[in-house]
PDB file of N, CA and C in Angstrom:
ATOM      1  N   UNK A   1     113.464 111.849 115.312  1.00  0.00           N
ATOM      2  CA  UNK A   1     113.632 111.196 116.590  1.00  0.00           C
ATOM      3  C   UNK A   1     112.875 109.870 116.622  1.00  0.00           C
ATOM      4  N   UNK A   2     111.464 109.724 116.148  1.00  0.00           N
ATOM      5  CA  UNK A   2     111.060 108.817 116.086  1.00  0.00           C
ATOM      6  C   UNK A   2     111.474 107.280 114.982  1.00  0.00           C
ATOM      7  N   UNK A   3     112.423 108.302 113.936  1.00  0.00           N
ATOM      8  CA  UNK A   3     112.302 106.804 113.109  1.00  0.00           C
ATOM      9  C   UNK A   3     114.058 106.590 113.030  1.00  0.00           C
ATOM     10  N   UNK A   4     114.788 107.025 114.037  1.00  0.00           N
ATOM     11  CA  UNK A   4     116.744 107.150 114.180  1.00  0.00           C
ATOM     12  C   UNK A   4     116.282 105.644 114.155  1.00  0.00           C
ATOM     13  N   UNK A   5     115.598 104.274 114.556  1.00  0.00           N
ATOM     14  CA  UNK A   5     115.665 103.186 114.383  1.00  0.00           C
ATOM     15  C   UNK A   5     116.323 102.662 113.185  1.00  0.00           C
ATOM     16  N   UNK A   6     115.344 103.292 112.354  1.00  0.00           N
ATOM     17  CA  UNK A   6     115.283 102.524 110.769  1.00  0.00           C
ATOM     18  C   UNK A   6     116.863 103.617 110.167  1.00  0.00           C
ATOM     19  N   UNK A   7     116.531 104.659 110.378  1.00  0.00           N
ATOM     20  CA  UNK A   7     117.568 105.533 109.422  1.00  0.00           C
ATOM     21  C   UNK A   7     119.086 104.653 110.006  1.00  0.00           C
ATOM     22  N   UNK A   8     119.334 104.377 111.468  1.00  0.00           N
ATOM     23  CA  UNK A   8     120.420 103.658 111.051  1.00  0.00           C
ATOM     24  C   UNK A   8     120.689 102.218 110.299  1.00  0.00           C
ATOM     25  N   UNK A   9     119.528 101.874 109.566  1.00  0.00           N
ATOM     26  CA  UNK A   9     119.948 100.559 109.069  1.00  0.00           C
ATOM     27  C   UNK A   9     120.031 100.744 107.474  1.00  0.00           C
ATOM     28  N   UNK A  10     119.934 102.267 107.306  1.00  0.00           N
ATOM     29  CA  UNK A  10     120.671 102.566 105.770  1.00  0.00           C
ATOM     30  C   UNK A  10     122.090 102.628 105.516  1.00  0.00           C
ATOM     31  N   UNK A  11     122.588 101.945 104.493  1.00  0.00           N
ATOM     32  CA  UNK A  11     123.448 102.585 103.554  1.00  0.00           C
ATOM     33  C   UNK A  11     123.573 104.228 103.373  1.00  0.00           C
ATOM     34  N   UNK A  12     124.856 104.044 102.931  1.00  0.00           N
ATOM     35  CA  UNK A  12     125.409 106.134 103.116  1.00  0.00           C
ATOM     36  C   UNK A  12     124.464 105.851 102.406  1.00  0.00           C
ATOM     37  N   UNK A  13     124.769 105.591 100.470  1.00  0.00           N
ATOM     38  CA  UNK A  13     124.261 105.802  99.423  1.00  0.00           C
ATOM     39  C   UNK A  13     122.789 105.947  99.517  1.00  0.00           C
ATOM     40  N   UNK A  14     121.858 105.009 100.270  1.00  0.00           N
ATOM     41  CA  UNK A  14     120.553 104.941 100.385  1.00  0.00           C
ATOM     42  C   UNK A  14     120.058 105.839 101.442  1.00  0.00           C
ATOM     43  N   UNK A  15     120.925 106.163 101.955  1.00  0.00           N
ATOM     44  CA  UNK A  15     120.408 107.317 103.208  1.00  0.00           C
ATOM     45  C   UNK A  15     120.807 109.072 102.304  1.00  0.00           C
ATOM     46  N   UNK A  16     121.938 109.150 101.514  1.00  0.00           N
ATOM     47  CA  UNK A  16     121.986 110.443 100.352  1.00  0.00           C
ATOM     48  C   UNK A  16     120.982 110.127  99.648  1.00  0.00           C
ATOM     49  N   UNK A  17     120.810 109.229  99.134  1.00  0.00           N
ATOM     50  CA  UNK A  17     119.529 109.149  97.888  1.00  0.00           C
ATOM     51  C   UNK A  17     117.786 109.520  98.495  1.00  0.00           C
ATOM     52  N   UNK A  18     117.822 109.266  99.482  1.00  0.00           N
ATOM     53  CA  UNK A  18     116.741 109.774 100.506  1.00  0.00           C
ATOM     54  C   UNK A  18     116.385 111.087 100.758  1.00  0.00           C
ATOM     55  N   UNK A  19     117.278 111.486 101.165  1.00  0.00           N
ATOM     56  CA  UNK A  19     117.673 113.109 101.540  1.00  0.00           C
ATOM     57  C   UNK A  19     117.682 113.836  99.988  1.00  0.00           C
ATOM     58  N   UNK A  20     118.246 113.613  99.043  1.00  0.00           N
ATOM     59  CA  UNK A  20     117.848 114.252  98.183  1.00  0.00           C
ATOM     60  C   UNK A  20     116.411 114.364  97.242  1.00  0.00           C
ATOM     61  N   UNK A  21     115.691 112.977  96.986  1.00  0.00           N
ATOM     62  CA  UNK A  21     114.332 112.692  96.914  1.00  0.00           C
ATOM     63  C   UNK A  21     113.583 114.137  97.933  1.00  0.00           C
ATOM     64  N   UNK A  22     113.813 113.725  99.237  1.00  0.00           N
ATOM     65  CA  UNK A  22     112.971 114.488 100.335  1.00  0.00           C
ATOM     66  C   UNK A  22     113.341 116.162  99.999  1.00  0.00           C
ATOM     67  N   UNK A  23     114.640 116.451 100.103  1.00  0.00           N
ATOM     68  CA  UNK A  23     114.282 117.717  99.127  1.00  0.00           C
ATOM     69  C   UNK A  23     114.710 118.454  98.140  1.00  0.00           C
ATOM     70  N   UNK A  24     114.765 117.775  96.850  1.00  0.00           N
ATOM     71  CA  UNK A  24     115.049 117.898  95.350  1.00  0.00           C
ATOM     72  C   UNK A  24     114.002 117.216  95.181  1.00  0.00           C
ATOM     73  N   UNK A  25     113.537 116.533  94.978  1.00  0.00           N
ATOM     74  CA  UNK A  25     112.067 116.477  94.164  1.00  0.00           C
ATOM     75  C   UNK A  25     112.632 115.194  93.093  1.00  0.00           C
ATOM     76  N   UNK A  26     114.270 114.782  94.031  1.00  0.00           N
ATOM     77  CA  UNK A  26     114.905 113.895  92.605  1.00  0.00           C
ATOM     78  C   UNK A  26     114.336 112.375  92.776  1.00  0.00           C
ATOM     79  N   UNK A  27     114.506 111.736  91.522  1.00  0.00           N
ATOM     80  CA  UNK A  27     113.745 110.364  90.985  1.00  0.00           C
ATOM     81  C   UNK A  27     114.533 109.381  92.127  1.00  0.00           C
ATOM     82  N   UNK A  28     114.235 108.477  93.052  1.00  0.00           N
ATOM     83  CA  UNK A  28     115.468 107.747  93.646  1.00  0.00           C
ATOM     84  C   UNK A  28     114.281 106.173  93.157  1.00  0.00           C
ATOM     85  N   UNK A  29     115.166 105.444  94.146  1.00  0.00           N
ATOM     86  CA  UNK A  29     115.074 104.026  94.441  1.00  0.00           C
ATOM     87  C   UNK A  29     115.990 102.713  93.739  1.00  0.00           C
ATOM     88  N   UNK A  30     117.231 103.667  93.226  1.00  0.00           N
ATOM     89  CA  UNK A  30     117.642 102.659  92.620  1.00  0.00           C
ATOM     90  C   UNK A  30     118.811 102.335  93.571  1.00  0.00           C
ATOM     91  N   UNK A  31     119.312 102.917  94.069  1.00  0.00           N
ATOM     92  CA  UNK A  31     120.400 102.808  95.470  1.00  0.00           C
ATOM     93  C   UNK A  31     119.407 102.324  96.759  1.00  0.00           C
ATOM     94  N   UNK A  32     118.353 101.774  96.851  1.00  0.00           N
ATOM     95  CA  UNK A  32     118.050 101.098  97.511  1.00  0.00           C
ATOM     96  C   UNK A  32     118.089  99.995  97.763  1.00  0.00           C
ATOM     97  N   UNK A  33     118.326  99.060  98.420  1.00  0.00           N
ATOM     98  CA  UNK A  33     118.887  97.538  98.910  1.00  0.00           C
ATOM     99  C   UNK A  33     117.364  96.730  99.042  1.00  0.00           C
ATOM    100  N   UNK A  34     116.342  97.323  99.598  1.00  0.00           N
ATOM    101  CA  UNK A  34     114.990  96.405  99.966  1.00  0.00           C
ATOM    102  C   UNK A  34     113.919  97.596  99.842  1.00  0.00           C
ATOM    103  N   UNK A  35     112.852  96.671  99.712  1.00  0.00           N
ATOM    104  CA  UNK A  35     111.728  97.562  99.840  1.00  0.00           C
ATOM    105  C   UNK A  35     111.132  97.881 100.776  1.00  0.00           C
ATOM    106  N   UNK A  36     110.911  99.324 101.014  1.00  0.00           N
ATOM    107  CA  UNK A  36     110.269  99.720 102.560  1.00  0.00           C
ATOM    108  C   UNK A  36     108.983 100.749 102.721  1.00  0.00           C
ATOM    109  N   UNK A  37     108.440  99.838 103.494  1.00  0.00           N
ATOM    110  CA  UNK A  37     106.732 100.218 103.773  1.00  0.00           C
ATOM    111  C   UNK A  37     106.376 101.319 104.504  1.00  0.00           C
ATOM    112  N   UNK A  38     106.417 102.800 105.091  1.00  0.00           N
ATOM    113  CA  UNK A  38     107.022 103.683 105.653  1.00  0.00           C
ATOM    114  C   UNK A  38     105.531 104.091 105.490  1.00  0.00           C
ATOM    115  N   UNK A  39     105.164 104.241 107.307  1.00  0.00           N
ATOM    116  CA  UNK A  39     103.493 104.922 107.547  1.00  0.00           C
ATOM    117  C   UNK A  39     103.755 106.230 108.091  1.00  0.00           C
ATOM    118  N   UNK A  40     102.579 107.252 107.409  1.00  0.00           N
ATOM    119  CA  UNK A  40     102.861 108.737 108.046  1.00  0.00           C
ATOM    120  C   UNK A  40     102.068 108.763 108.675  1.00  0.00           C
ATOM    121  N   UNK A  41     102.327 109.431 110.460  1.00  0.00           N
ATOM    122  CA  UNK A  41     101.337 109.457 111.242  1.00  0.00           C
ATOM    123  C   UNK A  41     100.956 111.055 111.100  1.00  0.00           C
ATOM    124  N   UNK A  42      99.636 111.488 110.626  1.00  0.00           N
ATOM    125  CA  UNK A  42     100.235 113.393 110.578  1.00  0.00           C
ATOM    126  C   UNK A  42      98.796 113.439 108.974  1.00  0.00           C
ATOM    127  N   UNK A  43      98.712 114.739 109.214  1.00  0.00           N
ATOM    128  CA  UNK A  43      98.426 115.019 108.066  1.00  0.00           C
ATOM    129  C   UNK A  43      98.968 115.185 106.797  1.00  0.00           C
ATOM    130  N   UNK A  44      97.570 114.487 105.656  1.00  0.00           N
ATOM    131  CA  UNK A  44      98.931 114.449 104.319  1.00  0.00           C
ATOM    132  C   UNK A  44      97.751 114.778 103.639  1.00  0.00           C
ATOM    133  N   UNK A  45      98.329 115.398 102.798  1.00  0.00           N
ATOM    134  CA  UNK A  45      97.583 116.397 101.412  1.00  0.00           C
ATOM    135  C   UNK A  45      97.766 115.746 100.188  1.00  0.00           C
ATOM    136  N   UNK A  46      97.240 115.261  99.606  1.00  0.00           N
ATOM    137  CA  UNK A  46      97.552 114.201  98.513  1.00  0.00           C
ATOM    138  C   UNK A  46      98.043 115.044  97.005  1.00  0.00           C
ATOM    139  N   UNK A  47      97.163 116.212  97.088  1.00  0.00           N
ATOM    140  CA  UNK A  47      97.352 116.933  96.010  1.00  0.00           C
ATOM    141  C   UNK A  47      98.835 118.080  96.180  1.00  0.00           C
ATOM    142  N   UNK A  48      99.063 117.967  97.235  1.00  0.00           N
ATOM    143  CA  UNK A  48     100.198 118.935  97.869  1.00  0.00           C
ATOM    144  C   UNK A  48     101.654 117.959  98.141  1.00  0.00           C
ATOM    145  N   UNK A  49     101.469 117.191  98.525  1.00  0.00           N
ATOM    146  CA  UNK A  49     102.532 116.307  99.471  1.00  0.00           C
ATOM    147  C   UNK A  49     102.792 115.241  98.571  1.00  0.00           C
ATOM    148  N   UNK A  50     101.828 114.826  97.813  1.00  0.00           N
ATOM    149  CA  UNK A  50     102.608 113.325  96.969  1.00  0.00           C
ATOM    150  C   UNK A  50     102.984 113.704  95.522  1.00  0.00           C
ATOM    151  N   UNK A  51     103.939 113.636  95.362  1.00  0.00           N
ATOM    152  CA  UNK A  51     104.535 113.961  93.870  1.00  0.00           C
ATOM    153  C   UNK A  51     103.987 112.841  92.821  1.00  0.00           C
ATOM    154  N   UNK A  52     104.315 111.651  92.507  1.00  0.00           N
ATOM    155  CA  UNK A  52     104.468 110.927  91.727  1.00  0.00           C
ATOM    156  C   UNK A  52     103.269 109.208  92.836  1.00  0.00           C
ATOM    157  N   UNK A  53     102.386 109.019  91.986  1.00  0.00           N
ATOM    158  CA  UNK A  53     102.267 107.585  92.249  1.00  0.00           C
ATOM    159  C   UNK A  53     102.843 106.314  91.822  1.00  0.00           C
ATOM    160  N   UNK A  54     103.419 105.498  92.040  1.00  0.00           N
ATOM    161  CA  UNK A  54     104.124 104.543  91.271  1.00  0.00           C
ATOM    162  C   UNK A  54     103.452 102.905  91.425  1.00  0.00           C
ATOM    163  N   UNK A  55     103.533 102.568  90.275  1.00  0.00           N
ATOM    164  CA  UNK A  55     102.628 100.928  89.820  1.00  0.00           C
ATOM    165  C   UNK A  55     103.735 100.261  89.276  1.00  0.00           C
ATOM    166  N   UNK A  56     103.085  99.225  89.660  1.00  0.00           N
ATOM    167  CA  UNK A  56     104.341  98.193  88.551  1.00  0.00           C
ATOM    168  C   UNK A  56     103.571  97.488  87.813  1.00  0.00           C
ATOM    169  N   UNK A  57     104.453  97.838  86.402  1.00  0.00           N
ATOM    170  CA  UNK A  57     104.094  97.771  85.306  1.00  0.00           C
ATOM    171  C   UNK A  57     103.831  95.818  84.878  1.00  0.00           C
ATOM    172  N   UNK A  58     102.626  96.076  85.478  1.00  0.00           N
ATOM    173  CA  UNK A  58     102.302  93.976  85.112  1.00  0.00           C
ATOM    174  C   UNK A  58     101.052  94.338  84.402  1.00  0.00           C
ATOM    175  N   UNK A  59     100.325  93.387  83.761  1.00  0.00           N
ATOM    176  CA  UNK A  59      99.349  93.364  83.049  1.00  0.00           C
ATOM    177  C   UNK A  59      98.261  93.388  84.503  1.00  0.00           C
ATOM    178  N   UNK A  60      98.154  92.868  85.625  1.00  0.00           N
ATOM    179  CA  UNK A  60      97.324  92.892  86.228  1.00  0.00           C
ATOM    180  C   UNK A  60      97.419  93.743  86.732  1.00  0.00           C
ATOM    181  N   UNK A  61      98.103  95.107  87.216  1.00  0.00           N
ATOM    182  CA  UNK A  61      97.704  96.632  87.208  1.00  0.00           C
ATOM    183  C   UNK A  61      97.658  97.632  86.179  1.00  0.00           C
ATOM    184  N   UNK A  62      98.042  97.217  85.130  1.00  0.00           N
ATOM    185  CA  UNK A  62      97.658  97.824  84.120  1.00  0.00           C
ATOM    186  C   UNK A  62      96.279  97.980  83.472  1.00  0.00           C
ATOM    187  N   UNK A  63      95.707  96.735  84.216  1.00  0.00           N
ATOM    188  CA  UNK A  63      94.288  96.878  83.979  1.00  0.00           C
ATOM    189  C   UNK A  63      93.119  97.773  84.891  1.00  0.00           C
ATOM    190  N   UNK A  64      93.966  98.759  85.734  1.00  0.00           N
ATOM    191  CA  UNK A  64      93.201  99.693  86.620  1.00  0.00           C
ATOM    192  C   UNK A  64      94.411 100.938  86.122  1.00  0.00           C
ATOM    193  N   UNK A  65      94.150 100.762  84.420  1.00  0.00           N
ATOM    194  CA  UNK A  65      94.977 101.853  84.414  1.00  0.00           C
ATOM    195  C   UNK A  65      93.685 103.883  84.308  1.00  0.00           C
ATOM    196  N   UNK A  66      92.833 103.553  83.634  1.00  0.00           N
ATOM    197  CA  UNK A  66      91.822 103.911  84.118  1.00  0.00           C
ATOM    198  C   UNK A  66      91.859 104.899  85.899  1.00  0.00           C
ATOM    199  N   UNK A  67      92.076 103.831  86.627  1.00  0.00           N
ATOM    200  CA  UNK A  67      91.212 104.410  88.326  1.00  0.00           C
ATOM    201  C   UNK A  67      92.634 105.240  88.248  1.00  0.00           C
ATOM    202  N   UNK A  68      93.868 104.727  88.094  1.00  0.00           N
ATOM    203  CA  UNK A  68      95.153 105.630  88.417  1.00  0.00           C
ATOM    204  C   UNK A  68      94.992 106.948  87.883  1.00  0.00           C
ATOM    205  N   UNK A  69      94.832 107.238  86.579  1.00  0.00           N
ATOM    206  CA  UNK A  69      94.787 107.875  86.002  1.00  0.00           C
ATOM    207  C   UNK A  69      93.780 109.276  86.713  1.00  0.00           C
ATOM    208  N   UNK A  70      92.507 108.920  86.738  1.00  0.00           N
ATOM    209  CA  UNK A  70      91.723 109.409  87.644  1.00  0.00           C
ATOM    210  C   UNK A  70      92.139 110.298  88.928  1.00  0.00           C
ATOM    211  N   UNK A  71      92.759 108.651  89.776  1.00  0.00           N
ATOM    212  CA  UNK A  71      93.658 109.450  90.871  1.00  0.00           C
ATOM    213  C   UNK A  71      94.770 110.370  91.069  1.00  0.00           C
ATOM    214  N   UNK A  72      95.709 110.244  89.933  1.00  0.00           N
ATOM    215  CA  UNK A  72      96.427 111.252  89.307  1.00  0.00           C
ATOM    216  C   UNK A  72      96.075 112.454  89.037  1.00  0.00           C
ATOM    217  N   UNK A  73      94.892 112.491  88.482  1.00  0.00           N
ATOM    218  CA  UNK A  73      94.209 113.784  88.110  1.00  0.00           C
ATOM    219  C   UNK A  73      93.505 114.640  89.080  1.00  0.00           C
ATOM    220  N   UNK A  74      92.986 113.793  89.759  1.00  0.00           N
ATOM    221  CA  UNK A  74      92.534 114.612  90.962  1.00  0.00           C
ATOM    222  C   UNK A  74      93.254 114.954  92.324  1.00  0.00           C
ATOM    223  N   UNK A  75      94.363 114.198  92.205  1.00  0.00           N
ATOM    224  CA  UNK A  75      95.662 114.861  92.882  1.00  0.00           C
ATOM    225  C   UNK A  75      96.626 115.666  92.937  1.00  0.00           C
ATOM    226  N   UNK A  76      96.359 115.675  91.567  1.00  0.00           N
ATOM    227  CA  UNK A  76      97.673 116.423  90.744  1.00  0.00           C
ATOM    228  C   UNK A  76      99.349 115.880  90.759  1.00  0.00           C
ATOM    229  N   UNK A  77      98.984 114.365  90.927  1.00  0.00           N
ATOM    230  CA  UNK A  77     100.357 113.771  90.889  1.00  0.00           C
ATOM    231  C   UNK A  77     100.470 112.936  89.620  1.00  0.00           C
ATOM    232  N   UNK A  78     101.644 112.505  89.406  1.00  0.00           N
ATOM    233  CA  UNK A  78     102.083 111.866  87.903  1.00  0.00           C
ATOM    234  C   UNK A  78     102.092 110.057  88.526  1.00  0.00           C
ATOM    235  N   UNK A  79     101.591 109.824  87.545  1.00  0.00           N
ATOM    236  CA  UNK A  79     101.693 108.351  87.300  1.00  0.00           C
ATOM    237  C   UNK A  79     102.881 107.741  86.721  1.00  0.00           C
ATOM    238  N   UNK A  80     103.434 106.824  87.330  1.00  0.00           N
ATOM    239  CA  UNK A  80     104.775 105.679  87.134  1.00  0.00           C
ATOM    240  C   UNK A  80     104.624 104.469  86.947  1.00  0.00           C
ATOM    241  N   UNK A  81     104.772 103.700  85.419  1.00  0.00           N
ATOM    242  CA  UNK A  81     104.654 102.365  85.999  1.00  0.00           C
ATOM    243  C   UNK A  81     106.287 102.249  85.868  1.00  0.00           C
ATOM    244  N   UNK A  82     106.620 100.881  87.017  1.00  0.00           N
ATOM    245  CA  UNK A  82     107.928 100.751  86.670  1.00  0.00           C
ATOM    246  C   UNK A  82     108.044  99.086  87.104  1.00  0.00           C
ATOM    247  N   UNK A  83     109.241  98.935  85.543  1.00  0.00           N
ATOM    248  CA  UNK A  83     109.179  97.869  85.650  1.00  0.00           C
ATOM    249  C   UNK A  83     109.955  96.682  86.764  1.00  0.00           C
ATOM    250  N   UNK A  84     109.244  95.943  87.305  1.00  0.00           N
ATOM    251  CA  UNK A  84     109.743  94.940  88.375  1.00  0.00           C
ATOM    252  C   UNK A  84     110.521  94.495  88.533  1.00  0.00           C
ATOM    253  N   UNK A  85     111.351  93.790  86.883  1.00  0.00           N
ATOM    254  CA  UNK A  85     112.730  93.451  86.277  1.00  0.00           C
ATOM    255  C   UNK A  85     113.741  93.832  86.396  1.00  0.00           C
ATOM    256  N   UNK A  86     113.642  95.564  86.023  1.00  0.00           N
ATOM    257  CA  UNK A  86     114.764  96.041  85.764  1.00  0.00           C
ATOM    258  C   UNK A  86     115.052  97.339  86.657  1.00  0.00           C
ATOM    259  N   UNK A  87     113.826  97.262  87.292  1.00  0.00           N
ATOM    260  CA  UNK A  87     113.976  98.635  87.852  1.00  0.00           C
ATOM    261  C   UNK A  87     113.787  99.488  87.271  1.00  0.00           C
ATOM    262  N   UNK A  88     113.194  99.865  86.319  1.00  0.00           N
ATOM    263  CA  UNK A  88     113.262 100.759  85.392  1.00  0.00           C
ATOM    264  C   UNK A  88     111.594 101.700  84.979  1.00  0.00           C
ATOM    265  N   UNK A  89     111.522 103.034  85.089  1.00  0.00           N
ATOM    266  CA  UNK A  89     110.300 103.426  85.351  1.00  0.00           C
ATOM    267  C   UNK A  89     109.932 104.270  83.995  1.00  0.00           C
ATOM    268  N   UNK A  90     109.029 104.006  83.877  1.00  0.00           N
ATOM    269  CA  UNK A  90     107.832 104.609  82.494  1.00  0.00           C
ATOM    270  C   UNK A  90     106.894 105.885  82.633  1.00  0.00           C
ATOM    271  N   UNK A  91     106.924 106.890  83.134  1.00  0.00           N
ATOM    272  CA  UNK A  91     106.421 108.258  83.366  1.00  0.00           C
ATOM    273  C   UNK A  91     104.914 107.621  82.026  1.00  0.00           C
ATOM    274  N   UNK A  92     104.066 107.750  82.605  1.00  0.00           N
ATOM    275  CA  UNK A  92     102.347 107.454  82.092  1.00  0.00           C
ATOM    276  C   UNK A  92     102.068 108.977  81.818  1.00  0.00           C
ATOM    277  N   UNK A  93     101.483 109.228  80.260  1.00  0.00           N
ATOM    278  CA  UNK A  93     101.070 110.794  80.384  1.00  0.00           C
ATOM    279  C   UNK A  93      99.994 110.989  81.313  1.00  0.00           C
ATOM    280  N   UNK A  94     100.140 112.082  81.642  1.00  0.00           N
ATOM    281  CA  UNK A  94      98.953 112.936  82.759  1.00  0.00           C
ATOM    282  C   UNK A  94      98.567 113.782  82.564  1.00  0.00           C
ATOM    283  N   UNK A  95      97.255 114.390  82.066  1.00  0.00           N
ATOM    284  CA  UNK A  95      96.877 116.161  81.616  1.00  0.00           C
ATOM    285  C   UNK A  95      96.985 116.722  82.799  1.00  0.00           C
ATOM    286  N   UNK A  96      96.658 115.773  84.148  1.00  0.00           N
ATOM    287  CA  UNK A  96      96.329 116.631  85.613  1.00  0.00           C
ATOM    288  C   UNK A  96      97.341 116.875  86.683  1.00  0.00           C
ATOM    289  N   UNK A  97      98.548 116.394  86.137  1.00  0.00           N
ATOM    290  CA  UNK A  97      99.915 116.540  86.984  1.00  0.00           C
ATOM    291  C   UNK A  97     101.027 118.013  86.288  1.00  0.00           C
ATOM    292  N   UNK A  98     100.992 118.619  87.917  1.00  0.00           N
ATOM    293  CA  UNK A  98     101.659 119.752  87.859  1.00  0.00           C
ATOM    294  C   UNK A  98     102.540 119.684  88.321  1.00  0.00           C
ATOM    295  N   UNK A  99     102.791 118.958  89.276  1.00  0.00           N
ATOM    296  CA  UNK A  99     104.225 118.844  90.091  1.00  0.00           C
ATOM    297  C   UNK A  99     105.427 117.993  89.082  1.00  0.00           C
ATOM    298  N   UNK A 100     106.677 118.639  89.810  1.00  0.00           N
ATOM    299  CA  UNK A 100     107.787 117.739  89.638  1.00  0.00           C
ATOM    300  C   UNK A 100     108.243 116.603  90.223  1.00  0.00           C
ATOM    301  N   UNK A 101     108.909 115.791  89.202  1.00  0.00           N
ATOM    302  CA  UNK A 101     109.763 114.594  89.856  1.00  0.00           C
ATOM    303  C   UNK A 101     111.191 114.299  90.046  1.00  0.00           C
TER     304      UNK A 101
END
């Protein structure tokens, strides 16, 4: 109810690719048109609720590859860099990620 704003300014394709992300656990963003900044008001469990963190793969975040890693681990989410170019994403190994993507 609160966000019928934004959901009507999707695409079918980007509004299915949504819905399945939210619950399949599937990889999206490539049927997306723009990038969108989306705040949760609510409690969020980082180790429960966030699957995957995602970076883009530039030399100047690659150089906090380190703190990600970290944060990954103590979340239990998987690290992504992906590249800016092509769209295209790089799964980073993780010993501390249990969840799926």
């Amino acid at each position: 109810k609160h966000c019928n704003h934004l959901l009507i300014q999707l695409q079918i394709n980007e509004l299915k690719e949504l819905i399945e992300a939210a619950l399949f656990a599937k990889k999206g963003g490539v049927q997306q048109s723009t990038y969108r900044e989306i705040q949760i008001h609510g409690p969020v469990q980082l180790n429960r609720d966030i699957i995957s963190l995602h970076v883009p793969d530039t030399p100047q975040h690659r150089k906090n590859d380190k703190m990600y890693n970290e944060f990954c681990t103590k979340n239990m989410c998987k690290l992504v860099y992906f590249d800016t170019k092509n769209n295209q994403q790089f799964p980073q190994q993780n010993t501390g990620w249990t969840g799926m993507m």
